[in-house]
N, C-alpha and C. Protein backbone atom coordinates (compact mmCIF):
# COMPACT_ATOMS: atom_id res chain seq x y z
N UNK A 1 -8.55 -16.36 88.57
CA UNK A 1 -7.99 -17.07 89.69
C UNK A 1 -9.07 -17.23 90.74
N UNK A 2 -9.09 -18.49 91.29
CA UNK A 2 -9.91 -18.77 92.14
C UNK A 2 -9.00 -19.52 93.51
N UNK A 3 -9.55 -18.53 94.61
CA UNK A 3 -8.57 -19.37 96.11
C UNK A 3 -9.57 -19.69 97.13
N UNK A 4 -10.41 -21.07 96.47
CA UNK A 4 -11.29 -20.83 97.62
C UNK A 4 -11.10 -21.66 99.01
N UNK A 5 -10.24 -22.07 98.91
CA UNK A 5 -9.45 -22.94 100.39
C UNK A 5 -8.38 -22.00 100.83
N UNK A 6 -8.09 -22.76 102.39
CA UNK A 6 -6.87 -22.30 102.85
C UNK A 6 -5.44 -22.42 102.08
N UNK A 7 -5.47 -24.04 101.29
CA UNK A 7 -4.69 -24.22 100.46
C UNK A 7 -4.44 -23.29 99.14
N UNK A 8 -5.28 -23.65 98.90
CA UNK A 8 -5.32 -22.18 97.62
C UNK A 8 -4.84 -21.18 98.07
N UNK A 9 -5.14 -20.07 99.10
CA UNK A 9 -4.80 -19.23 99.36
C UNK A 9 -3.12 -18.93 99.47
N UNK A 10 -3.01 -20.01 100.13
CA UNK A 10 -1.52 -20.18 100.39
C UNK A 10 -0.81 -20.51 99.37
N UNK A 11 -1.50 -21.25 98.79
CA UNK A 11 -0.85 -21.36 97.07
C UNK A 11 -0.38 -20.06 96.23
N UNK A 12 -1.89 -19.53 96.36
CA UNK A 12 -1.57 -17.93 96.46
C UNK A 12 0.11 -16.93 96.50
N UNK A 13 -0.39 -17.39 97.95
CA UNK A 13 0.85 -16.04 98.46
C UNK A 13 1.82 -16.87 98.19
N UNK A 14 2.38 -18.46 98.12
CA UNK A 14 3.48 -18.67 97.78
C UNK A 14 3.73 -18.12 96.51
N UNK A 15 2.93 -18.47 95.20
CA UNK A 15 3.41 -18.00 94.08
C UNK A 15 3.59 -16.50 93.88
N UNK A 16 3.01 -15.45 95.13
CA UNK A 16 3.73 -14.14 94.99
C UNK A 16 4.46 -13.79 96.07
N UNK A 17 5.46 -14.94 96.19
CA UNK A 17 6.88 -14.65 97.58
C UNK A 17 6.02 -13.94 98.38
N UNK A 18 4.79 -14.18 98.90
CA UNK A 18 4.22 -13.62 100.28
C UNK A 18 3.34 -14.48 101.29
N UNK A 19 4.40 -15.65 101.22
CA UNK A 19 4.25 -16.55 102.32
C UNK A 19 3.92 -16.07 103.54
N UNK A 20 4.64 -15.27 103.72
CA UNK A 20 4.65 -14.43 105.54
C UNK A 20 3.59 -14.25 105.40
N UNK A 21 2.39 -13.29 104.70
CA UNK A 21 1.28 -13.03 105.19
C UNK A 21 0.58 -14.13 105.60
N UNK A 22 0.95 -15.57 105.54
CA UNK A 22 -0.01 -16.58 106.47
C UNK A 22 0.09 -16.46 107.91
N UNK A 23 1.07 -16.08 108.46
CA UNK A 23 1.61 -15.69 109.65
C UNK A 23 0.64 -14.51 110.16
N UNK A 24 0.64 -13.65 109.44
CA UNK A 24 0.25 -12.32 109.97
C UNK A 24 -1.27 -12.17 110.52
N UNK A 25 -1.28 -11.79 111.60
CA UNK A 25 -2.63 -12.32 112.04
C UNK A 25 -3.63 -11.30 111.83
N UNK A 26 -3.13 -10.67 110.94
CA UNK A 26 -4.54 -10.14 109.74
C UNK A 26 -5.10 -10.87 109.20
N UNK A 27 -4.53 -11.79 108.45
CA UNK A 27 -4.73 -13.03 107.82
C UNK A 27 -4.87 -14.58 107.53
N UNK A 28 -4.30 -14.72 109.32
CA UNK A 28 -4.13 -15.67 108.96
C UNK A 28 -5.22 -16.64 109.79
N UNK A 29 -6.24 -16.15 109.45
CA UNK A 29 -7.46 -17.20 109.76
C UNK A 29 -8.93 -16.11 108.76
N UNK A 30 -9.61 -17.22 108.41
CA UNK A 30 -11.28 -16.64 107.67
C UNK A 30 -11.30 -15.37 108.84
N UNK A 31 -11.65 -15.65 109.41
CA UNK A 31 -12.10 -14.13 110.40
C UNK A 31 -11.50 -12.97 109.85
N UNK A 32 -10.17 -13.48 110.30
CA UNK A 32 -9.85 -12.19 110.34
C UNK A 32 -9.17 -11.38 109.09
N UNK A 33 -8.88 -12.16 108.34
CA UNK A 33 -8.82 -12.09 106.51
C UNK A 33 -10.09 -11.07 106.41
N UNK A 34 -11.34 -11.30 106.37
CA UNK A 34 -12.60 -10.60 106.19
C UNK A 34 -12.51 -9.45 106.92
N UNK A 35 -12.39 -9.48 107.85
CA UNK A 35 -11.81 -7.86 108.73
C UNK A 35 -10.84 -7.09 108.16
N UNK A 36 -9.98 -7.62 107.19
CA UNK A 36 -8.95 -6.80 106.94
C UNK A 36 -8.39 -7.03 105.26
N UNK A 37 -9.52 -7.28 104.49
CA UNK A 37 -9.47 -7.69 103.42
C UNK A 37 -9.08 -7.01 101.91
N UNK A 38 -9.38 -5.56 102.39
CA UNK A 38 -9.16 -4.30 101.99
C UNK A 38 -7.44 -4.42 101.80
N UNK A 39 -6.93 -4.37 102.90
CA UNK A 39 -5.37 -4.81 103.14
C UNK A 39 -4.80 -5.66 102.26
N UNK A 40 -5.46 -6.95 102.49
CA UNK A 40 -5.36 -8.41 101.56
C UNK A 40 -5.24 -7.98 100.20
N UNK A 41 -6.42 -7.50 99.93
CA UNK A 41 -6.17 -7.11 98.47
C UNK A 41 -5.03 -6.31 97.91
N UNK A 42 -4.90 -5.48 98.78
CA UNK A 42 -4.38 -4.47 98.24
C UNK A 42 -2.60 -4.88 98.00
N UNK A 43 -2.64 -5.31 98.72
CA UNK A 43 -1.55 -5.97 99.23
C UNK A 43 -0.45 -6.92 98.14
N UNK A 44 -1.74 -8.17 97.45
CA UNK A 44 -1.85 -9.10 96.51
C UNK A 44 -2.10 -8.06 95.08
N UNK A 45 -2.60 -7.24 95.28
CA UNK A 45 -2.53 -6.23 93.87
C UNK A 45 -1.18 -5.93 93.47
N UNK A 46 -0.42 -5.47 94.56
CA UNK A 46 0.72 -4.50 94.31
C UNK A 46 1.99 -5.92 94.00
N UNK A 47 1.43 -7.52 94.42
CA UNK A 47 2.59 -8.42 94.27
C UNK A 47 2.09 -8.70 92.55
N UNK A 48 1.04 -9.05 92.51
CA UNK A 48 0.82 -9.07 90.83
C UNK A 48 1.41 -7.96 89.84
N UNK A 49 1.18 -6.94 90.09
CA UNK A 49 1.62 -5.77 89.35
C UNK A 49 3.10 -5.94 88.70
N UNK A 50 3.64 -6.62 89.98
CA UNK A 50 5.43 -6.69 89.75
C UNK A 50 5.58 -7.83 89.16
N UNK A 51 4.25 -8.70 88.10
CA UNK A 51 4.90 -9.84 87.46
C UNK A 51 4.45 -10.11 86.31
N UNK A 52 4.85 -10.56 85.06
CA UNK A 52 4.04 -10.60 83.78
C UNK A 52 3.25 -11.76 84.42
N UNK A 53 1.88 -11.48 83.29
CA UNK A 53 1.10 -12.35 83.27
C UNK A 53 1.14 -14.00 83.39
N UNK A 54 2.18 -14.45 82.32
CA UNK A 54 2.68 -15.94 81.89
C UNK A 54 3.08 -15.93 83.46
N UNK A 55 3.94 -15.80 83.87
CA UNK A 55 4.92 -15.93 85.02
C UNK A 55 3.73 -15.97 86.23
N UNK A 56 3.02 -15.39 86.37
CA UNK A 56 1.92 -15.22 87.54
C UNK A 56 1.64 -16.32 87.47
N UNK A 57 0.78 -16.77 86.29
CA UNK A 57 -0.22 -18.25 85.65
C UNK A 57 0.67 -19.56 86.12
N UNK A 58 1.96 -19.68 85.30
CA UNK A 58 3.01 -20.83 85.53
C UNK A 58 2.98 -20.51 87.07
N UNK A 59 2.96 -19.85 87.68
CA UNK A 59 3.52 -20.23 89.58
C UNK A 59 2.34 -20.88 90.45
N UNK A 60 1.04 -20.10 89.98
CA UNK A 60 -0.54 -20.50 90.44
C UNK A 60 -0.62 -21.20 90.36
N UNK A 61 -0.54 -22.38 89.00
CA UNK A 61 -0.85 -23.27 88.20
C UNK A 61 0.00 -24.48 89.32
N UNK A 62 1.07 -24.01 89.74
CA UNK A 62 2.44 -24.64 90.05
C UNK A 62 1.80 -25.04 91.55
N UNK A 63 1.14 -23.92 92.13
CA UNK A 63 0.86 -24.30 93.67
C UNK A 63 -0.53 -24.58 93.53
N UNK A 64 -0.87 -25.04 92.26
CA UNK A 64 -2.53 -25.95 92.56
C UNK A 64 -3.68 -24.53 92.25
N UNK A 65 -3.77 -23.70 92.13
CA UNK A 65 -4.36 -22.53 92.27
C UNK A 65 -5.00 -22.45 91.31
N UNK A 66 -6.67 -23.05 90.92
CA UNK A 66 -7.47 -22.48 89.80
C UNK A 66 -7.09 -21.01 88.64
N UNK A 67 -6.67 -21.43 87.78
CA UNK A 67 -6.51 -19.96 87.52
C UNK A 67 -6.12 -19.97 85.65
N UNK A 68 -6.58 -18.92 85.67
CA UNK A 68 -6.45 -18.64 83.44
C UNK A 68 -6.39 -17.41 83.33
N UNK A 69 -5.90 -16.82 82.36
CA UNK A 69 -5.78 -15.69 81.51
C UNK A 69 -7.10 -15.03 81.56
N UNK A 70 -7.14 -14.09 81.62
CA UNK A 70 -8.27 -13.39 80.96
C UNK A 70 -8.26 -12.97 79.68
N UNK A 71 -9.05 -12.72 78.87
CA UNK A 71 -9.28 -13.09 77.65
C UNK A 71 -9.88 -11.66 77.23
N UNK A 72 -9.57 -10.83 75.88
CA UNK A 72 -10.45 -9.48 75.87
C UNK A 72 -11.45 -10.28 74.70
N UNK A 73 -12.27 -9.11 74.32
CA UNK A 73 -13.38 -9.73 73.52
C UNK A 73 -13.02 -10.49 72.73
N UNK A 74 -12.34 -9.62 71.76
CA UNK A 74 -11.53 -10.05 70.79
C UNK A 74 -10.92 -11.29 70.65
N UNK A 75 -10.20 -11.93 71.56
CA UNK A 75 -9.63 -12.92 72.08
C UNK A 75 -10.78 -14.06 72.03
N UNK A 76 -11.38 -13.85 72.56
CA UNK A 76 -12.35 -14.64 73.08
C UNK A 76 -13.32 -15.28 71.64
N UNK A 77 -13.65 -14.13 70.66
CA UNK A 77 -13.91 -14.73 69.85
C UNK A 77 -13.44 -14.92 68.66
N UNK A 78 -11.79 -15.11 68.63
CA UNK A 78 -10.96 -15.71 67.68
C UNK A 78 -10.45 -16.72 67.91
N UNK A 79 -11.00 -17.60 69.27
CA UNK A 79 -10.65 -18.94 70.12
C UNK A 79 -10.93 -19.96 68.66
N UNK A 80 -9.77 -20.99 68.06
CA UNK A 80 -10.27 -21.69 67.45
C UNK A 80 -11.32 -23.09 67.95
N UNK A 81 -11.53 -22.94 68.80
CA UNK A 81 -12.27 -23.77 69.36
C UNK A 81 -14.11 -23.53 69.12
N UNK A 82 -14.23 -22.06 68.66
CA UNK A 82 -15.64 -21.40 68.87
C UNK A 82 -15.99 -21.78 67.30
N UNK A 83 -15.04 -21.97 66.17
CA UNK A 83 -15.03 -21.93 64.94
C UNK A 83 -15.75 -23.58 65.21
N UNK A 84 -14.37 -24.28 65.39
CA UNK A 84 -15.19 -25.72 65.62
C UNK A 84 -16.01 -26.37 65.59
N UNK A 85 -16.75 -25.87 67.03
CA UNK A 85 -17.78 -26.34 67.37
C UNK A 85 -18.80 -25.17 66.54
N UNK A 86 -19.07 -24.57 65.72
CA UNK A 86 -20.23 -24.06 65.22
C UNK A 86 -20.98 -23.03 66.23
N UNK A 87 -19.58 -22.24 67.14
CA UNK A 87 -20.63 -21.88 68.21
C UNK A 87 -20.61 -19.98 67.39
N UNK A 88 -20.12 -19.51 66.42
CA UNK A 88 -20.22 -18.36 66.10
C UNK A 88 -20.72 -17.85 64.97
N UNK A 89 -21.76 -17.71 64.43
CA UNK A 89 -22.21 -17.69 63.18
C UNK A 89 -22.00 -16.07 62.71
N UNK A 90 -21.95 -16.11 61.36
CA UNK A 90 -21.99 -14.34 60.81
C UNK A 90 -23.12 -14.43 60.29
N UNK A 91 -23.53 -13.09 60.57
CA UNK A 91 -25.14 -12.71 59.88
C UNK A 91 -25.00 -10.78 59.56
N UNK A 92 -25.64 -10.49 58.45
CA UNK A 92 -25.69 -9.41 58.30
C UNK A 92 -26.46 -8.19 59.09
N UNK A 93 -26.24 -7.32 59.43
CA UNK A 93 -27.01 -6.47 60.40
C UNK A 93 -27.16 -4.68 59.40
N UNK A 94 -28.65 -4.43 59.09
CA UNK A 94 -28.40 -3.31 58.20
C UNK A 94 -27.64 -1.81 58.69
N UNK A 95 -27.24 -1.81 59.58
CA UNK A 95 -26.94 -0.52 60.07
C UNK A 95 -25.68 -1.03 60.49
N UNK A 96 -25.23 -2.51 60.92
CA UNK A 96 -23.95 -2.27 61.73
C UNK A 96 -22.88 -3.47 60.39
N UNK A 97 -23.51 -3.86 59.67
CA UNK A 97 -22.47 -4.52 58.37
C UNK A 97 -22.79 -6.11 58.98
N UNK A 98 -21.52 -7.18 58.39
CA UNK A 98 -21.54 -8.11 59.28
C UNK A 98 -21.15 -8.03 60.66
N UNK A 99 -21.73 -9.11 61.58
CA UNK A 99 -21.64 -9.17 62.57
C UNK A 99 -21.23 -10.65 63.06
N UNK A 100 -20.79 -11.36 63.93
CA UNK A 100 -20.74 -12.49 64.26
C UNK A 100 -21.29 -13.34 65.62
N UNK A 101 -22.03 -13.59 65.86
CA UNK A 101 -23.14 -13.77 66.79
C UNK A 101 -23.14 -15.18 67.42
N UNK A 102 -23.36 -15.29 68.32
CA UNK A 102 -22.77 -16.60 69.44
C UNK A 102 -24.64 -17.52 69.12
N UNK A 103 -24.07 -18.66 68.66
CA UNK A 103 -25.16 -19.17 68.70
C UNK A 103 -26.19 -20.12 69.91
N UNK A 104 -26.98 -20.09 69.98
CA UNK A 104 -27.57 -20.81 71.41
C UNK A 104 -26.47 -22.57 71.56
N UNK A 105 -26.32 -23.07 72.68
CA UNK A 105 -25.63 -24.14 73.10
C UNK A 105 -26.68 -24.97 73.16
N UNK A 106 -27.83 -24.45 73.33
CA UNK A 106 -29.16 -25.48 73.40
C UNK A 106 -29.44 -26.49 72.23
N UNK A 107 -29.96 -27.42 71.81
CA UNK A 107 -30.03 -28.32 70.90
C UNK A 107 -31.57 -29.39 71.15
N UNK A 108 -32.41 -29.03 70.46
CA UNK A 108 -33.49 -30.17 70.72
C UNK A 108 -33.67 -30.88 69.59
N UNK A 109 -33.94 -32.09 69.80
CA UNK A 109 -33.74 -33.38 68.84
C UNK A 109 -32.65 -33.10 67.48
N UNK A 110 -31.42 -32.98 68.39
CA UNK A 110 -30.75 -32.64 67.75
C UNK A 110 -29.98 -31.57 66.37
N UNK A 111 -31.04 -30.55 66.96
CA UNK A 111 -31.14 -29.37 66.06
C UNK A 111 -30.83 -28.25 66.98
N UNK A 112 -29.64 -27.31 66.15
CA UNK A 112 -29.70 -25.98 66.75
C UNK A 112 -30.71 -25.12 66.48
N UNK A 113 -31.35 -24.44 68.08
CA UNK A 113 -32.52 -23.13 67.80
C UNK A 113 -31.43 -22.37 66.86
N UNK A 114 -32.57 -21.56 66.07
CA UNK A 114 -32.33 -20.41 65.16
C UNK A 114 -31.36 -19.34 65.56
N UNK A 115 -31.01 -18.65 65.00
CA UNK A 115 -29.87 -17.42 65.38
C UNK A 115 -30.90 -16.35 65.49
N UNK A 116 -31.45 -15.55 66.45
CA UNK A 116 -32.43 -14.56 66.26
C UNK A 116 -31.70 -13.59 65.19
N UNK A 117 -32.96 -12.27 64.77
CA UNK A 117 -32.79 -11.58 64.08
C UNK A 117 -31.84 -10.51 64.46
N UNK A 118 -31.77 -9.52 63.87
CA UNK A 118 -31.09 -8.02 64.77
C UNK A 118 -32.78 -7.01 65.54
N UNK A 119 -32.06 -6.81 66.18
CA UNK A 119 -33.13 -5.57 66.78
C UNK A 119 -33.24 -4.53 66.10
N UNK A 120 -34.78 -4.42 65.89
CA UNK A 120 -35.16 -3.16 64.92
C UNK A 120 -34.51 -1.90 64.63
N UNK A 121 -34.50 -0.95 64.08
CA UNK A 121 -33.77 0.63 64.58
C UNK A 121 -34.78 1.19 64.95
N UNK A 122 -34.51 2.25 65.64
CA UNK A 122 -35.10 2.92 66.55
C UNK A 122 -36.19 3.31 65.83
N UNK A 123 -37.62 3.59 65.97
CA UNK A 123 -38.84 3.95 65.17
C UNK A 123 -38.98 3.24 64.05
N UNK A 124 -38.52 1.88 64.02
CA UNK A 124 -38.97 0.83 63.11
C UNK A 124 -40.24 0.27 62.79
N UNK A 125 -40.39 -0.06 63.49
CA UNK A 125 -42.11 -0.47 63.89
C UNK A 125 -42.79 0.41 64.25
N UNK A 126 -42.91 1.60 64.76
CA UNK A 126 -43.51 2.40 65.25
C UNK A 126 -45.39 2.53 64.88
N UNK A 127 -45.06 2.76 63.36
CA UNK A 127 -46.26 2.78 62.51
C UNK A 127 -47.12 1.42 62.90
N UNK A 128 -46.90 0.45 62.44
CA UNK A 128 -47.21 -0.89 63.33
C UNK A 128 -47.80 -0.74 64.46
N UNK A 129 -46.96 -0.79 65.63
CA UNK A 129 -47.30 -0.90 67.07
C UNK A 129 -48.14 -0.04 66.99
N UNK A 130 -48.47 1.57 66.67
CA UNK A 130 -49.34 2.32 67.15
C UNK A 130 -50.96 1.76 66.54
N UNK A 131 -50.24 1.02 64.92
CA UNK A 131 -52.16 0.68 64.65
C UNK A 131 -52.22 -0.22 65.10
N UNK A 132 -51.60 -1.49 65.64
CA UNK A 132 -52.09 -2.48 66.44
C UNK A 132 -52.43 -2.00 67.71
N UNK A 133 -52.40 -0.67 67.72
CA UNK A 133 -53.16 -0.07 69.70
C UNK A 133 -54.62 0.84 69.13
N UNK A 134 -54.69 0.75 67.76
CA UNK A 134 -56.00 1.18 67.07
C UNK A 134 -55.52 2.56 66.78
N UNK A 135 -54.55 3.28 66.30
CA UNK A 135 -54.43 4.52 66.14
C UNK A 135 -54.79 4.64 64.55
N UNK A 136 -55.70 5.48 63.89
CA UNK A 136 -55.66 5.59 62.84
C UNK A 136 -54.65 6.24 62.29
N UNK A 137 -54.32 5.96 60.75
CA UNK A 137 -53.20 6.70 59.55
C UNK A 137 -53.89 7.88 59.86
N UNK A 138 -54.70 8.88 60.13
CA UNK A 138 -54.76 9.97 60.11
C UNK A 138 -54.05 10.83 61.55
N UNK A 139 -54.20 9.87 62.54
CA UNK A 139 -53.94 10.30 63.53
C UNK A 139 -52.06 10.24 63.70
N UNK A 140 -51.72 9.12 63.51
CA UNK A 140 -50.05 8.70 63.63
C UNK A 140 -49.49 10.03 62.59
N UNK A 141 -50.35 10.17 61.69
CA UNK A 141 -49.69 11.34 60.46
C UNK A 141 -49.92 12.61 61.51
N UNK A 142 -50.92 13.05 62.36
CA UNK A 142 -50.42 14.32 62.66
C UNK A 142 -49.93 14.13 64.48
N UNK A 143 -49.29 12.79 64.87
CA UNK A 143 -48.15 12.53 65.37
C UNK A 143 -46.95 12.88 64.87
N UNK A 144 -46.77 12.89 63.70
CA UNK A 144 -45.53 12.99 63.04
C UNK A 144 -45.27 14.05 62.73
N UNK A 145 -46.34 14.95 62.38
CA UNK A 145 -46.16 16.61 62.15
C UNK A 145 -45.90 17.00 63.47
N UNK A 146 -46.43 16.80 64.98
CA UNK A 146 -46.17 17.05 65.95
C UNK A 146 -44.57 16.94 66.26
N UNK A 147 -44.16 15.81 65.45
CA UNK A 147 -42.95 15.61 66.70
C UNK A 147 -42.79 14.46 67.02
N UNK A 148 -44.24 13.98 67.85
CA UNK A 148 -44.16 13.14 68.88
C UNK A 148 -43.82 11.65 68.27
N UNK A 149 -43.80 11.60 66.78
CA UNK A 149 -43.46 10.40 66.65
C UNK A 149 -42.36 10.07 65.41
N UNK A 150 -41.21 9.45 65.23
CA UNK A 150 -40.39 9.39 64.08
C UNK A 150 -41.06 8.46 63.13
């Protein structure tokens, strides 16, 4: 939900029977809303609480009031709309199974960029990175007897 006008606002409190607080001169101008906002909220928390979700949405919706569902992950990516458009690809990940991965929205000459890889596991590269910093196999080996390196 978004109330970023006076209208909105009031849209607001009509759709939670708290018209009066336009009156109340806690609220009822920018000033002094911001002075006492803590209140505001708290206030507008406790009228939501007392209403299902649908019922909140249909009244907002009703007095003009930006406003949608929130969505849990889950939700979000079983939207048939994400299938559609090609925006969710599955790719295998060795440690975590499949996975399903949001693909870039970007497009140049009409081609989607690549789906990156998965991120290494932890001390994957290790061996690598240390001889690309010049460490010799003799040395990384009694890193590894130390400890200091997996």
């Amino acid at each position: 939900m978004s109330a970023a006008t006076d209208r909105q606002r009031a849209g607001v409190l009509k759709a939670l029977g708290k018209e009066s607080m336009m009156s109340d001169p806690r609220f009822n101008s920018m000033e002094s809303l911001l002075q006492n906002i803590d209140a505001y909220r708290e206030s507008l928390a406790d009228a939501f609480k007392q209403l299902p979700t649908d019922v909140i949405l249909a009244r907002l919706i009703e007095n003009e009031v930006p406003a949608a569902r929130c969505l849990s992950r889950a939700e979000v990516l079983n939207q048939r709309q994400l299938e559609s458009n090609g925006t969710l690809v599955e790719r295998d990940h060795p440690l975590m199974g499949s996975m399903r991965l949001v693909r870039s929205p970007a497009k140049f000459n009409g081609e989607s960029l690549p789906v990156a890889g998965h991120a290494p596991a932890h001390g994957q590269d290790t061996d690598q990175v240390l001889a690309d910093f010049g460490l010799s196999s003799d040395a990384l080996e009694a890193l590894k007897v130390a400890g200091a390196v997996a």
